[in-house]
C-alpha atoms as a PDB file:
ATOM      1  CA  UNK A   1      16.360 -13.595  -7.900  1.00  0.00           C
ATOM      2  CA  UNK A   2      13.397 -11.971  -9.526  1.00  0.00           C
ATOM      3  CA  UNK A   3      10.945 -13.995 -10.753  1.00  0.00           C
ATOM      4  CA  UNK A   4      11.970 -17.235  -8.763  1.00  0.00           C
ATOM      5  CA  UNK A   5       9.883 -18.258  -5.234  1.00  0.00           C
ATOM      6  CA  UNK A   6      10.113 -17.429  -1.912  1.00  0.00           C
ATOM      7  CA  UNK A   7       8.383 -18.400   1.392  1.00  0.00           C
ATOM      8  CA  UNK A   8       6.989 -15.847   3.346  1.00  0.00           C
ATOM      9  CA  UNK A   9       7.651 -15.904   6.880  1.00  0.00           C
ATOM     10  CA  UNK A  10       4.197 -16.854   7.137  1.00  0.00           C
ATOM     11  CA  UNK A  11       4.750 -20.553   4.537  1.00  0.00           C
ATOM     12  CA  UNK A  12       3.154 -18.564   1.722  1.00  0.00           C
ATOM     13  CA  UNK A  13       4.914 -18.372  -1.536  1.00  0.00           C
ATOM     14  CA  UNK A  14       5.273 -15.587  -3.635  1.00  0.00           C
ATOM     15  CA  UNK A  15       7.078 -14.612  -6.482  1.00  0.00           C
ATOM     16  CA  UNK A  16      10.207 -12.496  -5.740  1.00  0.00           C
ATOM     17  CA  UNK A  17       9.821  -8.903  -6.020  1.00  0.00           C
ATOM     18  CA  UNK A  18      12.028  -6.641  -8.128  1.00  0.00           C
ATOM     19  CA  UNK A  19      14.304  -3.504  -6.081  1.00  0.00           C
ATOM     20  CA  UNK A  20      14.611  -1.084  -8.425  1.00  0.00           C
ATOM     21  CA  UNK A  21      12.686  -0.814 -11.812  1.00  0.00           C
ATOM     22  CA  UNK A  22      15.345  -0.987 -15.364  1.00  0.00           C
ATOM     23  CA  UNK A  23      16.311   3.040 -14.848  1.00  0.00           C
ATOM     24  CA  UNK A  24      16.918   2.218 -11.275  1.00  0.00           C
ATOM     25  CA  UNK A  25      14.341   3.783  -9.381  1.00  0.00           C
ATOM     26  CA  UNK A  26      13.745   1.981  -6.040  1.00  0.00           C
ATOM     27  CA  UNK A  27      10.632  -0.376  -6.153  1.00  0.00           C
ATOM     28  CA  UNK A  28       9.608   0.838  -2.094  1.00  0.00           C
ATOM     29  CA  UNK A  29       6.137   0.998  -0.884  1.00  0.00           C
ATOM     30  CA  UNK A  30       3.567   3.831  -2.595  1.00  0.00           C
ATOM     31  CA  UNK A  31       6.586   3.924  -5.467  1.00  0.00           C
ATOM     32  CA  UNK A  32       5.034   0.640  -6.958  1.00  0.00           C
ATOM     33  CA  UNK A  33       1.856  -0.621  -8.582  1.00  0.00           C
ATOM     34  CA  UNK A  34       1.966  -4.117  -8.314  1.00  0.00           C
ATOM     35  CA  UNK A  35      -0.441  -6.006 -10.549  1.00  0.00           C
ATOM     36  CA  UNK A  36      -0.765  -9.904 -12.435  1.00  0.00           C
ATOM     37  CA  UNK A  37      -0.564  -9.841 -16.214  1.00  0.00           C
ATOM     38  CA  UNK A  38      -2.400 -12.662 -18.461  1.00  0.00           C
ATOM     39  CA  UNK A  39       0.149 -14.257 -20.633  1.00  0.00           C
ATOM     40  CA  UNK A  40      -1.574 -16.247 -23.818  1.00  0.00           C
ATOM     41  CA  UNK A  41       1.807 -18.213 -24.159  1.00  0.00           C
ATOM     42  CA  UNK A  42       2.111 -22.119 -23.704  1.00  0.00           C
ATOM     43  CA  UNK A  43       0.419 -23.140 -20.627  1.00  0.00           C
ATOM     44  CA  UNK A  44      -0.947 -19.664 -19.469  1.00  0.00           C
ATOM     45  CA  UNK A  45      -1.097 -18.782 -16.309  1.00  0.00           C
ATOM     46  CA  UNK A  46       0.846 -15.024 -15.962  1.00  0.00           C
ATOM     47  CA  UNK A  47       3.187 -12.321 -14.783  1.00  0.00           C
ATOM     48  CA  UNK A  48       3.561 -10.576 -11.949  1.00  0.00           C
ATOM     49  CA  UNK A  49       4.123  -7.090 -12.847  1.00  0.00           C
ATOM     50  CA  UNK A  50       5.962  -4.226 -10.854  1.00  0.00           C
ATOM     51  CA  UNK A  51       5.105  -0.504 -12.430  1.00  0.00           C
ATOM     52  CA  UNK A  52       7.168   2.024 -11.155  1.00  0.00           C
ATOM     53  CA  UNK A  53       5.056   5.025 -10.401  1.00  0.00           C
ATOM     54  CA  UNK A  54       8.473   7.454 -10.999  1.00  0.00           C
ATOM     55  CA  UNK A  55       8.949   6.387 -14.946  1.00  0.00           C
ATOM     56  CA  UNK A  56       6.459   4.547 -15.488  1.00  0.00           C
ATOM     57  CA  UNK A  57       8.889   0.989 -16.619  1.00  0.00           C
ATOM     58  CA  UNK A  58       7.633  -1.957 -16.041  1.00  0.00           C
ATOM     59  CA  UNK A  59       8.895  -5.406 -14.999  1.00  0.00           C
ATOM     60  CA  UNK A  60       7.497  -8.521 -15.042  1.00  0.00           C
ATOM     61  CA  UNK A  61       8.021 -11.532 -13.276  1.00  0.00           C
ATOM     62  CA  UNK A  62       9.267 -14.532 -14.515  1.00  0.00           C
ATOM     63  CA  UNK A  63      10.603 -12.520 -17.221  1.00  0.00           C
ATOM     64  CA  UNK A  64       8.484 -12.116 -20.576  1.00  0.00           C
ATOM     65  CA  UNK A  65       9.964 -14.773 -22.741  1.00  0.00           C
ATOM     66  CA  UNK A  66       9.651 -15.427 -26.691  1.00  0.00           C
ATOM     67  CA  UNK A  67       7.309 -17.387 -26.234  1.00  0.00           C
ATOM     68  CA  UNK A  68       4.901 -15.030 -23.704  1.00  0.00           C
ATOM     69  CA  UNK A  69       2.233 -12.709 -25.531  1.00  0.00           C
ATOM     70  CA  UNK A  70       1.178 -10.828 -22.280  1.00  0.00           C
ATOM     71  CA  UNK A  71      -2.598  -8.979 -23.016  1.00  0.00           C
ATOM     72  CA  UNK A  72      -1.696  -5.001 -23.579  1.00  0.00           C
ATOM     73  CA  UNK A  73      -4.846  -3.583 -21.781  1.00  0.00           C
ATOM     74  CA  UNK A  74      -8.269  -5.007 -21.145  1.00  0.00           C
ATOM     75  CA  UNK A  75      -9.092  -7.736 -22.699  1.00  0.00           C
ATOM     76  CA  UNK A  76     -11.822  -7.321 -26.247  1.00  0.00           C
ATOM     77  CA  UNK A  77     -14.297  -9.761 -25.081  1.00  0.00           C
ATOM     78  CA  UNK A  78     -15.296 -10.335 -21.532  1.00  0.00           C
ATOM     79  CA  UNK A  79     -17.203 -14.288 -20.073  1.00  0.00           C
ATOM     80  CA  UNK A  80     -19.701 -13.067 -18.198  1.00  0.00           C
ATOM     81  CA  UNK A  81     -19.698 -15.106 -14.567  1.00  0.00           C
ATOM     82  CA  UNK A  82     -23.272 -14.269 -13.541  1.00  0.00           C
ATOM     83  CA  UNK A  83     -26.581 -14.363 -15.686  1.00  0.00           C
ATOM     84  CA  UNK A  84     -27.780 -11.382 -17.524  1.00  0.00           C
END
């Protein structure tokens, strides 16, 4: 189910990954831009996201809820991590 977790063959766990985007293109290797999404909603943390590279749809998961407010784009004000 997408969204939920799976082990890898290897004991890794990773969210599970989408088939086919909402217009049903298949999600297959070099068809896919897979990428994590910020989500300022209780508890933070984020999305996976799958972005089909045929129509450009995009799903995320776990789902966005009403309660998610994923970043659209970069983000207005950067931390800095190393000294000026």
């Amino acid at each position: 189910m997408l969204g939920d977790l799976i082990q890898t063959t290897d004991g890794k766990w990773i969210t599970g990954p989408p088939c086919r985007c909402p217009n049903g293109y298949l999600l297959s290797p070099k068809q896919v831009l897979v990428g994590h999404v910020v989500c300022l909603g209780y508890g933070g943390g984020g999305h996976t996201s799958w972005h089909c590279r045929t129509c450009d749809a995009v799903v995320y998961g776990p789902p966005l809820n009403t309660h998610c407010s994923a970043l659209d784009g970069p983000a207005t004000v950067r931390i800095a991590t190393s000294p000026a």
